[in-house]
PDB file of N, CA and C in Angstrom:
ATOM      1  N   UNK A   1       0.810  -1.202   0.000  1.00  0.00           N
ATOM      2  CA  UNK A   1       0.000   0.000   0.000  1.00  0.00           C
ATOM      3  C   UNK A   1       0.852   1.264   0.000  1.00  0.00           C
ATOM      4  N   UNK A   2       1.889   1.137   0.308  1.00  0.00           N
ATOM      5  CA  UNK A   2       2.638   2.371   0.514  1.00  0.00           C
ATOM      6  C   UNK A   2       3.594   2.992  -0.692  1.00  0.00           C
ATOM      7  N   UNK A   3       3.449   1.685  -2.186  1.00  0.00           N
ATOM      8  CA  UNK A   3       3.667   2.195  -3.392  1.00  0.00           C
ATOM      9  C   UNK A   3       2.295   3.082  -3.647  1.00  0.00           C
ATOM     10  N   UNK A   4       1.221   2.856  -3.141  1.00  0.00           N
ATOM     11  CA  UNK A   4      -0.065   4.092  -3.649  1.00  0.00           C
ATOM     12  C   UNK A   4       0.516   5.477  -3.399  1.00  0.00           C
ATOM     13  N   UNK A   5       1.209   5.687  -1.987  1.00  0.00           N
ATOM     14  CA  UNK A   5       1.645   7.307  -1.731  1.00  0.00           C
ATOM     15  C   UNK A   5       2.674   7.730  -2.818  1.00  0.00           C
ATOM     16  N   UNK A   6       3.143   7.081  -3.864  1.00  0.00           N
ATOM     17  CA  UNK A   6       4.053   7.490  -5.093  1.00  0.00           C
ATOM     18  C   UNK A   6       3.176   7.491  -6.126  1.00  0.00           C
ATOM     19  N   UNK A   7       2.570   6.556  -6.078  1.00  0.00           N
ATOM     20  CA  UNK A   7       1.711   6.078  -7.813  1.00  0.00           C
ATOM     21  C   UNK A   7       1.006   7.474  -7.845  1.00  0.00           C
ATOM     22  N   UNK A   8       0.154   7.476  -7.349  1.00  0.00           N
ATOM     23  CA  UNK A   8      -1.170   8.194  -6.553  1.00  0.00           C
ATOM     24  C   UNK A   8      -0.582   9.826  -7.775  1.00  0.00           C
ATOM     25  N   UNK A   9       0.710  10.692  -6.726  1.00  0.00           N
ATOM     26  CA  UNK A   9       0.841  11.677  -6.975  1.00  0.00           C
ATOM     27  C   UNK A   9       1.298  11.716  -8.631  1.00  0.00           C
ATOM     28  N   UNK A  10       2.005  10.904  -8.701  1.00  0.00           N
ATOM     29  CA  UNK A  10       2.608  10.838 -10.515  1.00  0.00           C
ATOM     30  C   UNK A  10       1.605  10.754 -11.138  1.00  0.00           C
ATOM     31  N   UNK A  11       0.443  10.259 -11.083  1.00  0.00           N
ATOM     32  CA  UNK A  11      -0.394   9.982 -11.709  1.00  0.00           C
ATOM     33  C   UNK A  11      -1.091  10.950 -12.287  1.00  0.00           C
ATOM     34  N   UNK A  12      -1.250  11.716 -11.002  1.00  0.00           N
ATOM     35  CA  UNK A  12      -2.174  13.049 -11.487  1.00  0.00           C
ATOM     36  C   UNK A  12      -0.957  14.019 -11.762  1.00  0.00           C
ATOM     37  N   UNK A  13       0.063  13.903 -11.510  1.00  0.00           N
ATOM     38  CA  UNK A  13       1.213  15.262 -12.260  1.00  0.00           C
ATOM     39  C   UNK A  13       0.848  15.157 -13.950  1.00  0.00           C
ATOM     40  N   UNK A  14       1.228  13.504 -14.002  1.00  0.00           N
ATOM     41  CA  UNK A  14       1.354  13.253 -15.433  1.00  0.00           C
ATOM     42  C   UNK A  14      -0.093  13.354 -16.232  1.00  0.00           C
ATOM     43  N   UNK A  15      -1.309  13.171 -15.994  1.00  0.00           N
ATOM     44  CA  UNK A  15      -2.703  13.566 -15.731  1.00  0.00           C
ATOM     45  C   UNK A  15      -2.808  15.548 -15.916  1.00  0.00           C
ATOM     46  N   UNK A  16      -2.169  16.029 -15.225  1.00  0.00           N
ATOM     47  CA  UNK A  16      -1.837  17.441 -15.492  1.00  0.00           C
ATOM     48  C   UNK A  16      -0.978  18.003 -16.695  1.00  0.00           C
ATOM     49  N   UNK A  17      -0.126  17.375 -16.653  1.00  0.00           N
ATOM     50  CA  UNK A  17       0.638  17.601 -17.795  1.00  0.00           C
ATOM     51  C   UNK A  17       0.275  17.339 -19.073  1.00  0.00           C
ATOM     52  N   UNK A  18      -0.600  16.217 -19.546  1.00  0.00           N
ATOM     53  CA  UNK A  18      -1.369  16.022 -20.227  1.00  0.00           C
ATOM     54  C   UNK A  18      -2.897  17.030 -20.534  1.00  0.00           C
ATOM     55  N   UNK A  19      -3.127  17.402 -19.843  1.00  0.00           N
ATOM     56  CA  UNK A  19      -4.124  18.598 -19.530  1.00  0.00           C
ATOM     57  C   UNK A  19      -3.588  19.844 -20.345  1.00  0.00           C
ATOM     58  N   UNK A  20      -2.787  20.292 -19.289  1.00  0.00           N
ATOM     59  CA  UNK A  20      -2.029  21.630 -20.121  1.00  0.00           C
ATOM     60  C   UNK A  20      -1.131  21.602 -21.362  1.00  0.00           C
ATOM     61  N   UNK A  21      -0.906  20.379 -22.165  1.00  0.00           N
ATOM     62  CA  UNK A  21      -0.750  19.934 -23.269  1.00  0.00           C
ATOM     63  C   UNK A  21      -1.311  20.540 -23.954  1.00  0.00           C
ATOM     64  N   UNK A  22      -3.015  19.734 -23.968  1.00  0.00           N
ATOM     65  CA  UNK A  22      -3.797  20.067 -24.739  1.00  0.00           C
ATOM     66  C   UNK A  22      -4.484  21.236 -24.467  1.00  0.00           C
ATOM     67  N   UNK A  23      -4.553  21.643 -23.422  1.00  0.00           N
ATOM     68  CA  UNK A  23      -5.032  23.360 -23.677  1.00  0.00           C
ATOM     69  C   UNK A  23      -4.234  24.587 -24.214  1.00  0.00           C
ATOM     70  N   UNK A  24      -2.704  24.235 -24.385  1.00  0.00           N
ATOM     71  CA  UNK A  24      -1.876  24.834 -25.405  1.00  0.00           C
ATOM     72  C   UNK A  24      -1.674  24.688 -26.408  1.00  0.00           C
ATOM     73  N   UNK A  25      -2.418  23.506 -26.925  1.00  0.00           N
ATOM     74  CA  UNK A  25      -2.563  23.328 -28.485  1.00  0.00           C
ATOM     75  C   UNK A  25      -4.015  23.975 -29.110  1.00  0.00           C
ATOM     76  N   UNK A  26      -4.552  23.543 -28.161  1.00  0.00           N
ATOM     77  CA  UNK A  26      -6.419  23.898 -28.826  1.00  0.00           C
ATOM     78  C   UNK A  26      -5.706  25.598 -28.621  1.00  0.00           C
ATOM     79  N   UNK A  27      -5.022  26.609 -27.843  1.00  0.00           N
ATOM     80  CA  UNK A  27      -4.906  27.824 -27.784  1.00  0.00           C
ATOM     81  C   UNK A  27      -3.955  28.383 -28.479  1.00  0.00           C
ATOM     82  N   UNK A  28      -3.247  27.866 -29.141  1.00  0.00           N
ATOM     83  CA  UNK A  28      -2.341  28.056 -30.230  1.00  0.00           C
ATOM     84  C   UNK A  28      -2.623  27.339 -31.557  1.00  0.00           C
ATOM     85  N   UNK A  29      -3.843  27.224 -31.758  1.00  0.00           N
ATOM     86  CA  UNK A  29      -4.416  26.897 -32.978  1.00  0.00           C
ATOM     87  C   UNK A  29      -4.052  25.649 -33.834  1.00  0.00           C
ATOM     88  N   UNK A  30      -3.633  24.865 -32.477  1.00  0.00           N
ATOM     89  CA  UNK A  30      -3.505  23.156 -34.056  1.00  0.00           C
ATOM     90  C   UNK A  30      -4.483  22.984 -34.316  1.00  0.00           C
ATOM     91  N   UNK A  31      -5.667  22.636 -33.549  1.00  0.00           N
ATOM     92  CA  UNK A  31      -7.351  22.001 -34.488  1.00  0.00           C
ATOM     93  C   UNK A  31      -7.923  22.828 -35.256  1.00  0.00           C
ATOM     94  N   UNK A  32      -7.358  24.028 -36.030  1.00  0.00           N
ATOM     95  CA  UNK A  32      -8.029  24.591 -36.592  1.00  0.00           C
ATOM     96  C   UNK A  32      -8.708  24.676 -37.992  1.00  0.00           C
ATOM     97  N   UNK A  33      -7.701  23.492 -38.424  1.00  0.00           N
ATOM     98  CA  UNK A  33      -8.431  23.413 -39.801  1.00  0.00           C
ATOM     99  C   UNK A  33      -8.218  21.932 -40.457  1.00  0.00           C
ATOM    100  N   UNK A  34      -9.111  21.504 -39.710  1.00  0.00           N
ATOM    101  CA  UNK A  34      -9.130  19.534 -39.679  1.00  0.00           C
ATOM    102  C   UNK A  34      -9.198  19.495 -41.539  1.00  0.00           C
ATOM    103  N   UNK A  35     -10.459  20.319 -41.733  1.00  0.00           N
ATOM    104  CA  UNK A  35     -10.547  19.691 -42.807  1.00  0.00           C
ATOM    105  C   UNK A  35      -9.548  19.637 -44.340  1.00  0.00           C
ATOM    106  N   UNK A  36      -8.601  20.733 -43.540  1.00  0.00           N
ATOM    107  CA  UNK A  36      -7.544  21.130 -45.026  1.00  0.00           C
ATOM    108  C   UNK A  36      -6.649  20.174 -45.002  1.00  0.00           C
ATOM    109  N   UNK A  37      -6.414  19.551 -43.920  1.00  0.00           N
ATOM    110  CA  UNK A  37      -5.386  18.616 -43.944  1.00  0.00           C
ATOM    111  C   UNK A  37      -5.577  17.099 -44.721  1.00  0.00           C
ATOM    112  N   UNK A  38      -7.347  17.084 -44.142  1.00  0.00           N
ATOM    113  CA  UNK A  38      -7.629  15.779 -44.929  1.00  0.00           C
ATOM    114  C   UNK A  38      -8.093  15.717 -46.272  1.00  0.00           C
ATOM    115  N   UNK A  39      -8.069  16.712 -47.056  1.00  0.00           N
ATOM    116  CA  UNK A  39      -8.111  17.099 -48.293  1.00  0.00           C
ATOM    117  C   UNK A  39      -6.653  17.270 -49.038  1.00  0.00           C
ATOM    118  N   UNK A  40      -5.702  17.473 -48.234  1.00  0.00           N
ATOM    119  CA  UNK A  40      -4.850  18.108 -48.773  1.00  0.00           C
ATOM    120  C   UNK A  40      -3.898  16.592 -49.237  1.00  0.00           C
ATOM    121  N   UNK A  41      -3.798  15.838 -48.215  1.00  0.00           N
ATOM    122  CA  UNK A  41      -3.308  14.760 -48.929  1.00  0.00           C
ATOM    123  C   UNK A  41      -4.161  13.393 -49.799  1.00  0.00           C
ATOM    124  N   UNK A  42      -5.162  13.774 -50.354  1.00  0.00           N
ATOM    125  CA  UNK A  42      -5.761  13.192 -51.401  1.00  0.00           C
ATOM    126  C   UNK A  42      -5.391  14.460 -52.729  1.00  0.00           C
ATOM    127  N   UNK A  43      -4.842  15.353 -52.709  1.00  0.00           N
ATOM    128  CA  UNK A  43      -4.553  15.736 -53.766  1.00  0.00           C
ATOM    129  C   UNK A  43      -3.686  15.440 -54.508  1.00  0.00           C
ATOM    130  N   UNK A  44      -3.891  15.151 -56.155  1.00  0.00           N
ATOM    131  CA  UNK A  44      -2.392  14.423 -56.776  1.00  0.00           C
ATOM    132  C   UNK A  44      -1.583  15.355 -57.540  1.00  0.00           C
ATOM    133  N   UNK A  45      -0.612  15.794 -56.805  1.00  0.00           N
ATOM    134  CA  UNK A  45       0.453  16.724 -57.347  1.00  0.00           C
ATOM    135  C   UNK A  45       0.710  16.036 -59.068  1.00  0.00           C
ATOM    136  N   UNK A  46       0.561  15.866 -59.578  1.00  0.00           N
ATOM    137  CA  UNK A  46       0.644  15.764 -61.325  1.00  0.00           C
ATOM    138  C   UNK A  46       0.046  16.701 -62.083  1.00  0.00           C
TER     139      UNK A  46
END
């Protein structure tokens, strides 16, 4: 039980870190344009 007082806290650091990941991406604009990307590689450069 006394590996829980380690697991426990890493868990949610890494849980956090993962968090503020993605709220610096959605706020610096990666999802912004899903759909150009999936268009863009069905196009045939010829």
């Amino acid at each position: 039980m006394s590996v829980l007082v380690f697991l426990i806290p890493i868990a949610l650091l890494l849980g956090g870190l993962g968090l503020v990941a993605f709220i610096w991406s959605v706020r610096s604009d990666q999802y912004s344009d899903m759909e150009g990307a999936a268009r863009r590689i069905l196009n045939d450069p010829d």
